[in-house]
N, C-alpha and C. Protein backbone atom coordinates (compact mmCIF):
# COMPACT_ATOMS: atom_id res chain seq x y z
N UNK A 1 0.82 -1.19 0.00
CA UNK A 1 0.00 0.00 0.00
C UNK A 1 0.86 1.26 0.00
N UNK A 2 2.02 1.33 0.50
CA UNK A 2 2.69 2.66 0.41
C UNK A 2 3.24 2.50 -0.72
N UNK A 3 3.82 1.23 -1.29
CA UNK A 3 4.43 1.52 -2.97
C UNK A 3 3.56 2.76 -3.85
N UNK A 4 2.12 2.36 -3.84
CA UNK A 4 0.87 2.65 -4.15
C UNK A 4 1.01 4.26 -4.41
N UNK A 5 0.98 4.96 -2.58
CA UNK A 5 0.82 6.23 -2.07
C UNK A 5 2.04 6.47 -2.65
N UNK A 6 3.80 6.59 -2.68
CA UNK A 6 4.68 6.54 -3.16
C UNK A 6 4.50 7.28 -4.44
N UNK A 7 4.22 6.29 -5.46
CA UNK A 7 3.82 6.53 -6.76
C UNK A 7 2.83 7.45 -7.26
N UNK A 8 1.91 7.86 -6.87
CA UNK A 8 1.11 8.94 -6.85
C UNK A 8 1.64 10.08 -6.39
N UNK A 9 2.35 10.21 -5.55
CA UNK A 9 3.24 11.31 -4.69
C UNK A 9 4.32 11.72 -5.83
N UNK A 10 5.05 10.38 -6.56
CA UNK A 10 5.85 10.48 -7.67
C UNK A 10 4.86 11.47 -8.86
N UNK A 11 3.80 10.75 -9.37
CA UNK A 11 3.44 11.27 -10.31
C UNK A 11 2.83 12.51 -9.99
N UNK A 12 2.68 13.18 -8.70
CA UNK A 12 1.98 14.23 -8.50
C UNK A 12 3.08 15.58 -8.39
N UNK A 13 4.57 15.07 -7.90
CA UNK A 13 5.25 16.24 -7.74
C UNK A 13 6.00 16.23 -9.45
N UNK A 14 6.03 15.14 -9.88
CA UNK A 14 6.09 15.70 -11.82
C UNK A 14 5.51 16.05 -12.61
N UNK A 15 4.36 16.31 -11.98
CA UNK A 15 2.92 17.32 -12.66
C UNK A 15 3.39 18.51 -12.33
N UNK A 16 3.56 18.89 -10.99
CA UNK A 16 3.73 20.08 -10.22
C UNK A 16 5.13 20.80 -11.22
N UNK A 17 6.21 20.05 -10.94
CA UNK A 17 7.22 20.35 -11.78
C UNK A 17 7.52 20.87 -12.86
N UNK A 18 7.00 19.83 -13.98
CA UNK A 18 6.57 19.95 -15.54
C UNK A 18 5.68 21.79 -15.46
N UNK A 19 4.56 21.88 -14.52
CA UNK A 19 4.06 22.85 -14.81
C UNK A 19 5.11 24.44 -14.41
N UNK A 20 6.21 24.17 -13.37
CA UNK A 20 6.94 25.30 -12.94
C UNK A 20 8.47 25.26 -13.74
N UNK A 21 8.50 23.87 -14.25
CA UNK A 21 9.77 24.57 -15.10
C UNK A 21 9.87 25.30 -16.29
N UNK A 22 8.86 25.58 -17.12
CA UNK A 22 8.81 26.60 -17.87
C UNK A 22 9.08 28.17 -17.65
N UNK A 23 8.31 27.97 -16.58
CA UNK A 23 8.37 29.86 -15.93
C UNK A 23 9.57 30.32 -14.95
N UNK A 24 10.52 29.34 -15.14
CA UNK A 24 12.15 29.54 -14.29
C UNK A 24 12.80 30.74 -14.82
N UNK A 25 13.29 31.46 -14.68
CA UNK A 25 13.93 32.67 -15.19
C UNK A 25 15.59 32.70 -15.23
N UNK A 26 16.00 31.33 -14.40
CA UNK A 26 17.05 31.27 -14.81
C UNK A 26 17.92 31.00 -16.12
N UNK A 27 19.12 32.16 -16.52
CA UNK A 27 19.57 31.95 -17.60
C UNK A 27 20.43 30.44 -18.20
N UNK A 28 20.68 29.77 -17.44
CA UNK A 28 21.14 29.22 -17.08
C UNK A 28 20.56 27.45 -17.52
N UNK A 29 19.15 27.56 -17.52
CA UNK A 29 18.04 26.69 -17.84
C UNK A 29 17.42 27.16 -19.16
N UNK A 30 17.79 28.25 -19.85
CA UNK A 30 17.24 28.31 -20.80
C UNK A 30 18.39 28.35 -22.06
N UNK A 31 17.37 28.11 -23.45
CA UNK A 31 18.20 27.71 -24.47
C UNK A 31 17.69 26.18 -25.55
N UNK A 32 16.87 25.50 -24.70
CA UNK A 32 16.32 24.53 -25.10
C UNK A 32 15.29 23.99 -24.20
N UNK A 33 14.75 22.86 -24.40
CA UNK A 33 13.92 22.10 -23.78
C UNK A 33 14.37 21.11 -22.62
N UNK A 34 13.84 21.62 -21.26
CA UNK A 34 13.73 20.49 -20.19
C UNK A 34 12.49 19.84 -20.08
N UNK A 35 12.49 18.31 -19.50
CA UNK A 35 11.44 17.33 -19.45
C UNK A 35 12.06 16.72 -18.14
N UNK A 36 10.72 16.31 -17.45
CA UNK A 36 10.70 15.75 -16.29
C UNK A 36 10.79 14.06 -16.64
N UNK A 37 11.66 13.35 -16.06
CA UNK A 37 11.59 12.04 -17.16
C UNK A 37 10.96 11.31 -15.75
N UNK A 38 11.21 11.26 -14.89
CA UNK A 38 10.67 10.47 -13.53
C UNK A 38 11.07 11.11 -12.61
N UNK A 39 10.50 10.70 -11.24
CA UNK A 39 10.69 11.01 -9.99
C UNK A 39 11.39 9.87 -8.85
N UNK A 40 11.78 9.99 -8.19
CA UNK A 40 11.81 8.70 -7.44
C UNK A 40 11.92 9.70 -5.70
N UNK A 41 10.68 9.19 -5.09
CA UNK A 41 10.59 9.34 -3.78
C UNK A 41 10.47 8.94 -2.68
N UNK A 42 11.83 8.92 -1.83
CA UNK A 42 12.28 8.06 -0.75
C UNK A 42 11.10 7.28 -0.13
N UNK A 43 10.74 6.49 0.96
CA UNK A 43 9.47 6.17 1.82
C UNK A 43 9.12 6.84 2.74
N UNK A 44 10.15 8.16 3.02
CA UNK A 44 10.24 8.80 4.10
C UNK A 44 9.79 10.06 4.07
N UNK A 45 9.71 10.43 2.50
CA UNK A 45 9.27 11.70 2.03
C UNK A 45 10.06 13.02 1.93
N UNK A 46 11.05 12.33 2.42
CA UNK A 46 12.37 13.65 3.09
C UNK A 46 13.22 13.96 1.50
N UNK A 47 13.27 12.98 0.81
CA UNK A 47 14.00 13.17 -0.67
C UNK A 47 13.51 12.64 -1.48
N UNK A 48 13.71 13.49 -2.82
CA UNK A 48 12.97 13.25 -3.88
C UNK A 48 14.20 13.66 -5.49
N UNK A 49 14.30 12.34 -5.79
CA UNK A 49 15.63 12.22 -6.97
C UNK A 49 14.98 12.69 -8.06
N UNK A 50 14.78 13.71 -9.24
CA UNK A 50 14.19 14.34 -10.05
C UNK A 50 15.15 13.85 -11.31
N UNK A 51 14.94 13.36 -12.39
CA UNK A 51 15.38 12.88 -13.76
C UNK A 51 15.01 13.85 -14.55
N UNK A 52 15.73 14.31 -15.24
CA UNK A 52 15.65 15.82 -16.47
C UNK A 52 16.31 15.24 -17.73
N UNK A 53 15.65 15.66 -18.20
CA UNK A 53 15.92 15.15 -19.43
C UNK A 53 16.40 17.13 -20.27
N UNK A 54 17.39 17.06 -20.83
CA UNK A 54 17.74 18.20 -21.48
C UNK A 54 17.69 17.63 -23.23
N UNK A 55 17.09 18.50 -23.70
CA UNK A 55 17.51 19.22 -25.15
C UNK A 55 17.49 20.09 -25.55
N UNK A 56 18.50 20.45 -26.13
CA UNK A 56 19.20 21.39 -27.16
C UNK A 56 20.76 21.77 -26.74
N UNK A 57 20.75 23.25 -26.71
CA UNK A 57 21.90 23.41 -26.03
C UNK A 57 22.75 23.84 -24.77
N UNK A 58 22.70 22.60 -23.95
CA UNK A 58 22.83 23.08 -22.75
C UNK A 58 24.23 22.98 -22.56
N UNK A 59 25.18 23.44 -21.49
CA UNK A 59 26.20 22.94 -20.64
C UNK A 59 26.24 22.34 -19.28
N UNK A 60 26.14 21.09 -19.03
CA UNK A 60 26.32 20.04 -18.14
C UNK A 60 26.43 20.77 -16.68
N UNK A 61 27.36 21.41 -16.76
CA UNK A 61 28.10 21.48 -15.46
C UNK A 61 26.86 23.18 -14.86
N UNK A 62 26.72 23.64 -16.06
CA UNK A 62 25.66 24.93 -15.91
C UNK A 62 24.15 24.41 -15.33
N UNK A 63 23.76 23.69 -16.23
CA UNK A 63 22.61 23.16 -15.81
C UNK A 63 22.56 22.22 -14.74
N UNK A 64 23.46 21.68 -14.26
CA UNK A 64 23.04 20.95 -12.64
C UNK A 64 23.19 22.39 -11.86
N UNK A 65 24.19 23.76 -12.19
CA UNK A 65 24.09 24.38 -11.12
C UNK A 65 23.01 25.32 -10.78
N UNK A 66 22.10 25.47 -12.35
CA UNK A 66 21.10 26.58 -12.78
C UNK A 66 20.38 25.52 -11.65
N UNK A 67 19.49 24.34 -11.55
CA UNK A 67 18.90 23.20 -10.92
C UNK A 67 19.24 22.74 -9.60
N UNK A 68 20.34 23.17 -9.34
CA UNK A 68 20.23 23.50 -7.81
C UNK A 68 19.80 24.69 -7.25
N UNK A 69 20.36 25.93 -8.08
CA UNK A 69 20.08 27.39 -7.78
C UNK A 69 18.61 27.16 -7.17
N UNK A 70 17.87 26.97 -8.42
CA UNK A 70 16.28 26.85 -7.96
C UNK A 70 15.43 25.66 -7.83
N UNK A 71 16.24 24.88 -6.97
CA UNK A 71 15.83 23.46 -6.12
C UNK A 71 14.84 24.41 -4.86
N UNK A 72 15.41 25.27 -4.33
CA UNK A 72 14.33 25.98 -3.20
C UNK A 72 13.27 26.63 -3.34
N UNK A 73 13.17 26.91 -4.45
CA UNK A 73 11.42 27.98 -4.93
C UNK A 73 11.04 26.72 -5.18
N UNK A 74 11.40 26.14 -6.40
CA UNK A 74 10.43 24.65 -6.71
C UNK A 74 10.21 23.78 -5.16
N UNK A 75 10.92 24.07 -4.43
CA UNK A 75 10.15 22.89 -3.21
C UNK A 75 9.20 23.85 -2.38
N UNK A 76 9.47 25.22 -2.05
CA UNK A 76 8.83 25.92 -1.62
C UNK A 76 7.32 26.01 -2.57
N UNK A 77 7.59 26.04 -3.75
CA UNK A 77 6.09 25.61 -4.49
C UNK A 77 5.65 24.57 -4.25
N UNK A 78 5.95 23.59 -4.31
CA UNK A 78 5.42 22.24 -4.39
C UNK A 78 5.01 22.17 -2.59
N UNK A 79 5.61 22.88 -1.80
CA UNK A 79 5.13 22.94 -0.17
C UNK A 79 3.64 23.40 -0.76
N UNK A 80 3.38 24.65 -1.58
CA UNK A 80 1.98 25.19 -1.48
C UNK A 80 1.03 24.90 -2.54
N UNK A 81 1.49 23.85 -3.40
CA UNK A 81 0.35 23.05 -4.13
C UNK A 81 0.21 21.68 -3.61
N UNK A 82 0.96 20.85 -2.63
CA UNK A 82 0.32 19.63 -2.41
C UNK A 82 0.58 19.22 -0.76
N UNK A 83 -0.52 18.79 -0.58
CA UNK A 83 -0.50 18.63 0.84
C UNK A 83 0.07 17.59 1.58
N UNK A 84 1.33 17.50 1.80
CA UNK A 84 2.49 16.54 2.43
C UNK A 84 3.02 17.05 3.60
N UNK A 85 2.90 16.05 4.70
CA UNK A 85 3.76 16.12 5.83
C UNK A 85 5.37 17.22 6.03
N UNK A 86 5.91 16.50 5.19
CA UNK A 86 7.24 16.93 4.44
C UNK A 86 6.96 17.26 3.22
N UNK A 87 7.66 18.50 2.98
CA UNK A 87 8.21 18.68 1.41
C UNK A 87 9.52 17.71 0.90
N UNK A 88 9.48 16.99 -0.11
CA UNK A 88 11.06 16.26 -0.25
C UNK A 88 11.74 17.43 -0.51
N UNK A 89 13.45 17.44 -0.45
CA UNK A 89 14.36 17.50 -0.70
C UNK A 89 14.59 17.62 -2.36
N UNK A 90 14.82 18.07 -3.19
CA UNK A 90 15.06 17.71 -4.33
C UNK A 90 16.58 18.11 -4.46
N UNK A 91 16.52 16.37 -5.68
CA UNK A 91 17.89 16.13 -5.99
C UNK A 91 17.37 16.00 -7.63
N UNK A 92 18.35 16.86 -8.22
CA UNK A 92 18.51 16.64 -9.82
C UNK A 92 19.77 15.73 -10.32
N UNK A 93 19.01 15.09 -11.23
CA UNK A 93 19.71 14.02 -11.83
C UNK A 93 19.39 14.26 -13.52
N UNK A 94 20.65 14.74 -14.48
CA UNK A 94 20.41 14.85 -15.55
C UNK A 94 20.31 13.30 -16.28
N UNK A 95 19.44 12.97 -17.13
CA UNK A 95 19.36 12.14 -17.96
C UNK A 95 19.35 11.95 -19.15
N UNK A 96 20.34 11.41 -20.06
CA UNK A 96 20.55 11.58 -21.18
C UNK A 96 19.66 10.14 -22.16
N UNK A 97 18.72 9.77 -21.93
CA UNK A 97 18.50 8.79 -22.23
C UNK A 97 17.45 9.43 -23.55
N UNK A 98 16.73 10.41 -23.60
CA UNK A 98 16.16 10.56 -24.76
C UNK A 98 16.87 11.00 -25.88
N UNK A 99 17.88 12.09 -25.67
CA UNK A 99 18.81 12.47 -26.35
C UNK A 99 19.61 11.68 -27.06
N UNK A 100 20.29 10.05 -26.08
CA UNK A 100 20.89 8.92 -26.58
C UNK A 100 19.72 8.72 -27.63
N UNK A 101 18.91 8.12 -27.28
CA UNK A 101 17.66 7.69 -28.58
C UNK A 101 17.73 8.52 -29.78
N UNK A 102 17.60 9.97 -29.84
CA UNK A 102 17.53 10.94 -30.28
C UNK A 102 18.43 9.88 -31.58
N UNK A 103 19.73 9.82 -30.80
CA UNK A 103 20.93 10.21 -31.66
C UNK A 103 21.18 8.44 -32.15
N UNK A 104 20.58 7.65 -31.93
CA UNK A 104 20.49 6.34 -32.17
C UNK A 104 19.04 6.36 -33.68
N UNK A 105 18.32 7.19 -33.32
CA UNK A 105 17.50 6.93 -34.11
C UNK A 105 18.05 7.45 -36.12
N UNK A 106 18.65 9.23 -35.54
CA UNK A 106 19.30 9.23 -36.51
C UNK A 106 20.43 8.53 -37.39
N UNK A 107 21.25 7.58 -36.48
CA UNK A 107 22.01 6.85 -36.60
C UNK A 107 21.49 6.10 -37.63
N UNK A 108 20.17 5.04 -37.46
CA UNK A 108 19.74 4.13 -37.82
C UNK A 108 19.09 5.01 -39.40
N UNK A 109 18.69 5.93 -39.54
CA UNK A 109 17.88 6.90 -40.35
C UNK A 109 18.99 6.88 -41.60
N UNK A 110 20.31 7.06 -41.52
CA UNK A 110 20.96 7.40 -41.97
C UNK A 110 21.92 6.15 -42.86
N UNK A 111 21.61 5.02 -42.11
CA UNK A 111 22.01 3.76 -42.69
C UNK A 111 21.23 2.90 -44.25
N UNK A 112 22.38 3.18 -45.00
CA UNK A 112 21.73 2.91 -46.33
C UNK A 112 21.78 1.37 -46.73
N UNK A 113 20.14 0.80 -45.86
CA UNK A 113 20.05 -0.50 -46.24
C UNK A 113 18.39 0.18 -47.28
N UNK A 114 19.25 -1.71 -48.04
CA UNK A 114 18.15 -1.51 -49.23
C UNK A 114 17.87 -2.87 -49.40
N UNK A 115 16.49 -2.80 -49.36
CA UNK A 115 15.21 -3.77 -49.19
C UNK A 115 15.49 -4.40 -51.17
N UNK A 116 15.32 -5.64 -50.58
CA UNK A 116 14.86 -6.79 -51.93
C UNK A 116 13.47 -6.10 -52.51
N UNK A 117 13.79 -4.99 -53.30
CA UNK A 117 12.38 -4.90 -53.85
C UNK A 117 12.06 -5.35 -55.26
N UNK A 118 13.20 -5.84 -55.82
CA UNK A 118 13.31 -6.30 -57.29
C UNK A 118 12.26 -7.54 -56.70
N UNK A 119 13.05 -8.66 -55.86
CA UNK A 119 12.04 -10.17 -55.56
C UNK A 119 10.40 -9.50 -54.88
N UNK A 120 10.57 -8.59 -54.25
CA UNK A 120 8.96 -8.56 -53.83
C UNK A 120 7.99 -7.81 -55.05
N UNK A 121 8.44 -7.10 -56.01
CA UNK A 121 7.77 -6.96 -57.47
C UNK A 121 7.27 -7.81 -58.24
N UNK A 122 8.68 -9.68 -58.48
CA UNK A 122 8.18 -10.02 -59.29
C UNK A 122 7.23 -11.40 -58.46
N UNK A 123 7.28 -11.60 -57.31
CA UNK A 123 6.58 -12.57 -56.56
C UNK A 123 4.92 -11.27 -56.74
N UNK A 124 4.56 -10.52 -56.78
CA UNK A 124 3.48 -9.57 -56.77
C UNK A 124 2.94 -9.91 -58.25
N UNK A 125 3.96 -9.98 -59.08
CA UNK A 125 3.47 -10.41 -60.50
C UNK A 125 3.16 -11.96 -60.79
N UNK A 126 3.67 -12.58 -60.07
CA UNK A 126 3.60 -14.13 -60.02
C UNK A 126 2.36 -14.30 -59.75
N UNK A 127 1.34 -13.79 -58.10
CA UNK A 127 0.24 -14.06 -58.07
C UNK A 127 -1.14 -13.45 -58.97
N UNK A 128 -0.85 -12.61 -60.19
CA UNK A 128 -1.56 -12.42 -60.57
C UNK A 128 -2.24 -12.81 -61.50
C-alpha cells in the first residue's frame, strides 16, 4: 500500500514540476527544452531524486548548477500546491536517455540498407 501512495506522490510532484519549469527565469536553464523524465521518492518523504531530461543546447556542469540554484522555490512551491507532511528534498539528476535515442535513431535513419524490392515486385506479379 505505500508503494501505491509513493507513486502517486511520484506522479503528483512531476505534474507540479513539468508545470513550474517553464516559468524559471534562470539563464542558465534556458536555451532549449527540459522534461521531467521520472521522480523517485524516498518512503520517508524527506527526498525526492528528479530525472531531467535536457535538449538542445545546454552545458552540463551549468545546468546541474542553474537546478540547484532553484531546487528551493520549486520545493517551496510544491510545499503550497500539495499537501504533504514533508516537502522532499530535491535532488537533480540529468538524464541523457532521450537524447541517446535521439541520436540512435538518426544513426539508424541514416544507414543505407536496401530492401529486396526487385524479388517482392516479381513474386506480386507471379500471383496475378
Amino acid at each position: 500500500m505505500a508503494g501505491n501512495r509513493n507513486a502517486r506522490i511520484n506522479e503528483e510532484i512531476m505534474k507540479c514540476l513539468a508545470e513550474l519549469l517553464p516559468g524559471l527565469k534562470d539563464p542558465r536553464l534556458q536555451g532549449g527544452m527540459l522534461s521531467i523524465v521520472r521522480c523517485e521518492t524516498t518512503p520517508d518523504l524527506r527526498w525526492c531524486k528528479v530525472y531531467i531530461s535536457a535538449l538542445g543546447q545546454f552545458d552540463q556542469k551549468e545546468l546541474k548548477r542553474g537546478l540547484k540554484s532553484v531546487s528551493g522555490f520549486l520545493r517551496r512551491e510544491l510545499a503550497h500546491r500539495m499537501t504533504l507532511r514533508y516537502t522532499p528534498e530535491l535532488v537533480f539528476v540529468i538524464d541523457d536517455s532521450i537524447s541517446y535515442g535521439v541520436h540512435i535513431s538518426k544513426l539508424i535513419r541514416e544507414l543505407d540498407i536496401r530492401h529486396d524490392e526487385e524479388d517482392g515486385e516479381e513474386t506480386d506479379e507471379d500471383e496475378f
